[in-house]
N, C-alpha and C. Protein backbone atom coordinates (compact mmCIF):
# COMPACT_ATOMS: atom_id res chain seq x y z
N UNK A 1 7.87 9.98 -0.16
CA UNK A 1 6.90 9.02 0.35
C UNK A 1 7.55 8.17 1.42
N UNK A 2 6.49 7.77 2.30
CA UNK A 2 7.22 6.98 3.32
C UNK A 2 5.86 5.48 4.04
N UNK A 3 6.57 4.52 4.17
CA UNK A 3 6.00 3.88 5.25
C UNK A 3 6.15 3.33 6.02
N UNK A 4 5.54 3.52 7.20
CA UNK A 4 5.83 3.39 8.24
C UNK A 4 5.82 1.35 8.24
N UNK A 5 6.05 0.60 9.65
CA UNK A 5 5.94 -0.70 9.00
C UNK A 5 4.44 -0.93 9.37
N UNK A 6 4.25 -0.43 10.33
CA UNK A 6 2.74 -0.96 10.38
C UNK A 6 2.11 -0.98 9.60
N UNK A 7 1.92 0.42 8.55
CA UNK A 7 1.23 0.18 7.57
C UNK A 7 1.42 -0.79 6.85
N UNK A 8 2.23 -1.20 6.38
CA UNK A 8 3.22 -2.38 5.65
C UNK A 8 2.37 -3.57 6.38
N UNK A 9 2.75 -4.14 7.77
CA UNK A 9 1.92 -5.32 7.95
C UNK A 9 0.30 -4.95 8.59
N UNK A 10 -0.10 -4.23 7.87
CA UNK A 10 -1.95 -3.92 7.86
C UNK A 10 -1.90 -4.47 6.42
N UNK A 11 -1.38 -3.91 6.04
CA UNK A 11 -1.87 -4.19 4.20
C UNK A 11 -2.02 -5.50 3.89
N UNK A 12 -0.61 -6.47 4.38
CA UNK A 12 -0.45 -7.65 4.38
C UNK A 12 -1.17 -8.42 5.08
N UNK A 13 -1.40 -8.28 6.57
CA UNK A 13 -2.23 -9.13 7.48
C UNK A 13 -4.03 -8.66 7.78
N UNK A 14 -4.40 -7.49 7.59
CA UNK A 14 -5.46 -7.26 8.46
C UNK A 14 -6.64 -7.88 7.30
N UNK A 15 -7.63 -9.02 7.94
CA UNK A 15 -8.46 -9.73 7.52
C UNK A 15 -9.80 -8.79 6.39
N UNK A 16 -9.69 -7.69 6.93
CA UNK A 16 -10.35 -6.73 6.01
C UNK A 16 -9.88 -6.60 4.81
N UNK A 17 -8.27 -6.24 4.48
CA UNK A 17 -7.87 -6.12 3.43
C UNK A 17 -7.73 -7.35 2.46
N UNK A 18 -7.64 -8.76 3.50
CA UNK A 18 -7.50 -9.50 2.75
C UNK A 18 -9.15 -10.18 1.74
N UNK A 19 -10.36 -9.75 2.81
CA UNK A 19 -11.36 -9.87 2.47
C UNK A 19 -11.54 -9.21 1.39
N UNK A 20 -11.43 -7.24 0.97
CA UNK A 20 -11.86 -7.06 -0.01
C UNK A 20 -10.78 -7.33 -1.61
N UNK A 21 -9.82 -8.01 -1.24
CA UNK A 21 -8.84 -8.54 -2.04
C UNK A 21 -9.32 -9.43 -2.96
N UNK A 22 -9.75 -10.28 -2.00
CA UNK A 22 -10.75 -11.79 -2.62
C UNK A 22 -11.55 -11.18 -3.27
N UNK A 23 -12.84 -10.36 -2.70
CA UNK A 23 -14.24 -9.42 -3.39
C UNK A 23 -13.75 -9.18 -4.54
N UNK A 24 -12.85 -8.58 -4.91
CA UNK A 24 -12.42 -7.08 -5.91
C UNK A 24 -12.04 -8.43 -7.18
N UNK A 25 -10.94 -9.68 -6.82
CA UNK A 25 -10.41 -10.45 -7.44
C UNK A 25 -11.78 -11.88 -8.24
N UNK A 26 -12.86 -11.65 -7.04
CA UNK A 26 -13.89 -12.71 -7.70
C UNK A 26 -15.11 -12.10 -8.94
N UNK A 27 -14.75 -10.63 -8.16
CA UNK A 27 -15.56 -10.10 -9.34
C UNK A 27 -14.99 -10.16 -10.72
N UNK A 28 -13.74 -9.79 -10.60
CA UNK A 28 -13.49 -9.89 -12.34
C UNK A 28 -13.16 -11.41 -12.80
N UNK A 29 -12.91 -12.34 -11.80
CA UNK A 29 -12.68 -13.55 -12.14
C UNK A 29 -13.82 -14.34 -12.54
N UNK A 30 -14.99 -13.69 -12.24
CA UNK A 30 -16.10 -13.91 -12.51
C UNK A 30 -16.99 -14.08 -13.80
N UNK A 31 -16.18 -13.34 -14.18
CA UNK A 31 -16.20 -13.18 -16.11
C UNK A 31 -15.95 -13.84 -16.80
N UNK A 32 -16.76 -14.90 -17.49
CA UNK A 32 -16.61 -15.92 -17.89
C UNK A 32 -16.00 -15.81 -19.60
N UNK A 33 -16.22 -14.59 -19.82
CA UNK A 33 -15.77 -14.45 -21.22
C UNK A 33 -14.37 -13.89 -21.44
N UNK A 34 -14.06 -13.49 -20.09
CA UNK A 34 -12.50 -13.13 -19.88
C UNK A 34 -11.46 -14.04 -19.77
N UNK A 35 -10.25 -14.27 -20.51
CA UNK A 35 -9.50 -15.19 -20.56
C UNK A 35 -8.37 -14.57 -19.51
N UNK A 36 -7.18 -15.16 -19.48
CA UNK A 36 -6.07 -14.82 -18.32
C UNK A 36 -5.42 -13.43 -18.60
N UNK A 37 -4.90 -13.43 -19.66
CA UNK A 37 -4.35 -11.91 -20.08
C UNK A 37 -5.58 -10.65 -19.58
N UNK A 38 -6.38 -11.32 -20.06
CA UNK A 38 -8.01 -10.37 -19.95
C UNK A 38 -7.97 -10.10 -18.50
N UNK A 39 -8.14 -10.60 -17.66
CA UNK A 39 -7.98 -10.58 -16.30
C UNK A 39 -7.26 -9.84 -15.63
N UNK A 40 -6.23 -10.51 -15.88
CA UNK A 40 -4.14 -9.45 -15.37
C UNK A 40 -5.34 -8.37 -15.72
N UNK A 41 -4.91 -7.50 -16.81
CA UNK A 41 -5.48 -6.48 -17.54
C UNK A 41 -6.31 -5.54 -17.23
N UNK A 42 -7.25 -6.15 -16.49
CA UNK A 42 -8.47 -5.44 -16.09
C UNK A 42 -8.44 -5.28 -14.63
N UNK A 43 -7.75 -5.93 -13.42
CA UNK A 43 -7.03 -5.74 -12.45
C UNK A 43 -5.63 -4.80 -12.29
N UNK A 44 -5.00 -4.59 -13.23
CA UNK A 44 -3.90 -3.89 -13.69
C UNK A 44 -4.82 -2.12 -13.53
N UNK A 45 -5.67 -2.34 -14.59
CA UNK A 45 -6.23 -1.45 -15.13
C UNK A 45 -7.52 -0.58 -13.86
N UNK A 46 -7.68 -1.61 -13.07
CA UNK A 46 -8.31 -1.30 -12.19
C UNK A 46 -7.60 -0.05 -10.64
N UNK A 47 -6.73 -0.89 -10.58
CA UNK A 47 -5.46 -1.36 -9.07
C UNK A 47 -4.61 -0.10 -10.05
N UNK A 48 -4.04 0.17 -11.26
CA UNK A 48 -3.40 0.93 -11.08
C UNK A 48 -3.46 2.35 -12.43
N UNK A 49 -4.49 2.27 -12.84
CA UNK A 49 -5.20 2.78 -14.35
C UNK A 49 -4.34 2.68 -15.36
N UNK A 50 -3.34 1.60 -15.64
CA UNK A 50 -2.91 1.50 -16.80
C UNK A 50 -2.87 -0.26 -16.77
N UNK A 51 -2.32 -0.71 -18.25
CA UNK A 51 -2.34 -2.41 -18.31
C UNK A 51 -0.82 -2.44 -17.98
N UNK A 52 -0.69 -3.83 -17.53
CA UNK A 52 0.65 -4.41 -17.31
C UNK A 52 1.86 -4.22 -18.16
N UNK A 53 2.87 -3.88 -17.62
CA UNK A 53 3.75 -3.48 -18.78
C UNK A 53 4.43 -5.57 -19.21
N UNK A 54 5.05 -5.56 -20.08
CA UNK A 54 5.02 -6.84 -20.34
C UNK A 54 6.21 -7.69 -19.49
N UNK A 55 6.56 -6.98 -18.56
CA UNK A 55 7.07 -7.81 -17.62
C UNK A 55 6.34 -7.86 -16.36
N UNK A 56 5.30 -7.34 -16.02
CA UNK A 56 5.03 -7.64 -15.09
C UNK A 56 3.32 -8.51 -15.59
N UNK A 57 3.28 -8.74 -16.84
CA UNK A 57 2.37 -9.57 -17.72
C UNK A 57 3.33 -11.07 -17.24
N UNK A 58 4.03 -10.70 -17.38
CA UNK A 58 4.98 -12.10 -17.48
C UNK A 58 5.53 -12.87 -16.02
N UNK A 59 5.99 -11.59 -14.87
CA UNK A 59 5.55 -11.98 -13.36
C UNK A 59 3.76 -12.66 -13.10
N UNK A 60 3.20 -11.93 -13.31
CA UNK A 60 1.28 -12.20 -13.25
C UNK A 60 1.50 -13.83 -13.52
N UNK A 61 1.94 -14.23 -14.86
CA UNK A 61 1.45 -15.49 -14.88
C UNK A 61 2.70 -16.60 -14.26
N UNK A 62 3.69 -16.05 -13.87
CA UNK A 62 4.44 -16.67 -12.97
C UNK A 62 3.93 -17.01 -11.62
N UNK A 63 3.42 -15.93 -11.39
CA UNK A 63 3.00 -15.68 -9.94
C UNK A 63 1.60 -17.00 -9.81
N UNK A 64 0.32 -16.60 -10.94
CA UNK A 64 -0.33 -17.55 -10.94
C UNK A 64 -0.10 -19.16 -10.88
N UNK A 65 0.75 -19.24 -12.16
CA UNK A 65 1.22 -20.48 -12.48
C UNK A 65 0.23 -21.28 -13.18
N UNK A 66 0.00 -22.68 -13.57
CA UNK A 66 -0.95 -23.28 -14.23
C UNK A 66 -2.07 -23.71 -13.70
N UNK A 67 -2.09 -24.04 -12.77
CA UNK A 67 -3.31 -24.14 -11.90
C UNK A 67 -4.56 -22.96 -11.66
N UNK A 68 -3.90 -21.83 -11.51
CA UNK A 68 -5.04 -20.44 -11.26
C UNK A 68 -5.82 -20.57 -11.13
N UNK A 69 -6.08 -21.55 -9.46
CA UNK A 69 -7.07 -21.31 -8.37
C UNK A 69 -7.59 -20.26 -7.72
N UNK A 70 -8.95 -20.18 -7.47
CA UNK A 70 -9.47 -19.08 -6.99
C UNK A 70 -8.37 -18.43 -5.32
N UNK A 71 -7.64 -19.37 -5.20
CA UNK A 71 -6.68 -19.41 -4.22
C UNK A 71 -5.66 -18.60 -4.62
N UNK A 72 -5.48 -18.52 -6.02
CA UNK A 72 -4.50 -18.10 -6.30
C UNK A 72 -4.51 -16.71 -6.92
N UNK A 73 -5.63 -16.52 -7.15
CA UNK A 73 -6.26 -15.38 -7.75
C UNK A 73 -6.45 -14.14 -6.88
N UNK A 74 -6.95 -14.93 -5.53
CA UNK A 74 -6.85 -14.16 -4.47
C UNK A 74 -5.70 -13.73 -4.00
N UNK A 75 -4.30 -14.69 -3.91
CA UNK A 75 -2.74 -14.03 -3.67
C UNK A 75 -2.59 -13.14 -4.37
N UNK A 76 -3.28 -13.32 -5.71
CA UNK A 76 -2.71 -12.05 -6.31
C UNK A 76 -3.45 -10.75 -6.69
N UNK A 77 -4.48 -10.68 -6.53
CA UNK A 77 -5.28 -9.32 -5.71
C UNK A 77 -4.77 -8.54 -4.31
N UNK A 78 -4.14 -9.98 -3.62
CA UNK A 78 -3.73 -8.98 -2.28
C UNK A 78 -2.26 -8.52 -2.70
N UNK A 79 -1.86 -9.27 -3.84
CA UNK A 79 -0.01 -9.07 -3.69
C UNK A 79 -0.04 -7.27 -4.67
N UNK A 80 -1.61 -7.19 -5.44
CA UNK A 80 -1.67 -6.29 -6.10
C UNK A 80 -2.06 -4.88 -5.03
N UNK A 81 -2.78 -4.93 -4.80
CA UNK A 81 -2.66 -4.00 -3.48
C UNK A 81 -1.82 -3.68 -2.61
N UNK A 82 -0.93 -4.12 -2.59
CA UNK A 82 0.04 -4.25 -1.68
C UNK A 82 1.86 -3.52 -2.45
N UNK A 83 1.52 -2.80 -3.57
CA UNK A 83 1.98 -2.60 -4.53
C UNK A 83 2.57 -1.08 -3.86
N UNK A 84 3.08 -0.34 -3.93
CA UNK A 84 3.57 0.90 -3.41
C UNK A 84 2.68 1.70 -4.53
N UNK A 85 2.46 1.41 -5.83
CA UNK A 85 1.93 2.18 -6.78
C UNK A 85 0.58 1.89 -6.18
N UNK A 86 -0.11 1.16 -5.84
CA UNK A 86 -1.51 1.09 -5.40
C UNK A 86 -2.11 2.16 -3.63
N UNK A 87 -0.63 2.00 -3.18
CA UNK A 87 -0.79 2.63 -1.98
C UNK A 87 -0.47 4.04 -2.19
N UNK A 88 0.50 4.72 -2.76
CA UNK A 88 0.61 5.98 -3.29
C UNK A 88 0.27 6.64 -4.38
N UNK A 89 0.00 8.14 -4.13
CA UNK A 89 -0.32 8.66 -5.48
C UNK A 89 0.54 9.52 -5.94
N UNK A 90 1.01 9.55 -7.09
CA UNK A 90 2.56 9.81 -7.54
C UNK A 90 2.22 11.69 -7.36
């Protein structure tokens, strides 16, 4: 596997990706009966068809932190895409 860098800063910068980042991240955040683990989980499960292994359960809520603003929810939809496992297929 290889990438080139452009691809690398498309993923990161181009306003499209960051748009359906937000989309993909408000929909499941949207779920009012879903708690935080629930979330990771179902983005995990989405972004890469399995759940978080428990360290990267444990990055997720680092990454969030206590606040987990829709601001922040969105960093981490795009930081999830942006994943080599999300961009390749093994």
């Amino acid at each position: 596997n290889s990438n080139v860098p452009a691809q690398a800063l498309t993923m990161l910068n181009d306003p499209l990706i960051t748009q359906q980042s937000e989309r993909w991240v408000q929909r499941v955040t949207k779920e009012a009966s879903l708690n935080t683990d629930q979330r990771i989980n179902r983005l995990f499960l989405e972004a890469f068809a399995r759940p978080p292994f428990p360290d990267e359960l444990k990055a997720a809520h680092t990454f969030l932190g206590d606040n987990q603003d829709s601001a922040s929810w969105a960093a981490f939809g795009h930081a999830l895409v942006n994943v080599k496992e999300f961009i390749f297929l093994r």
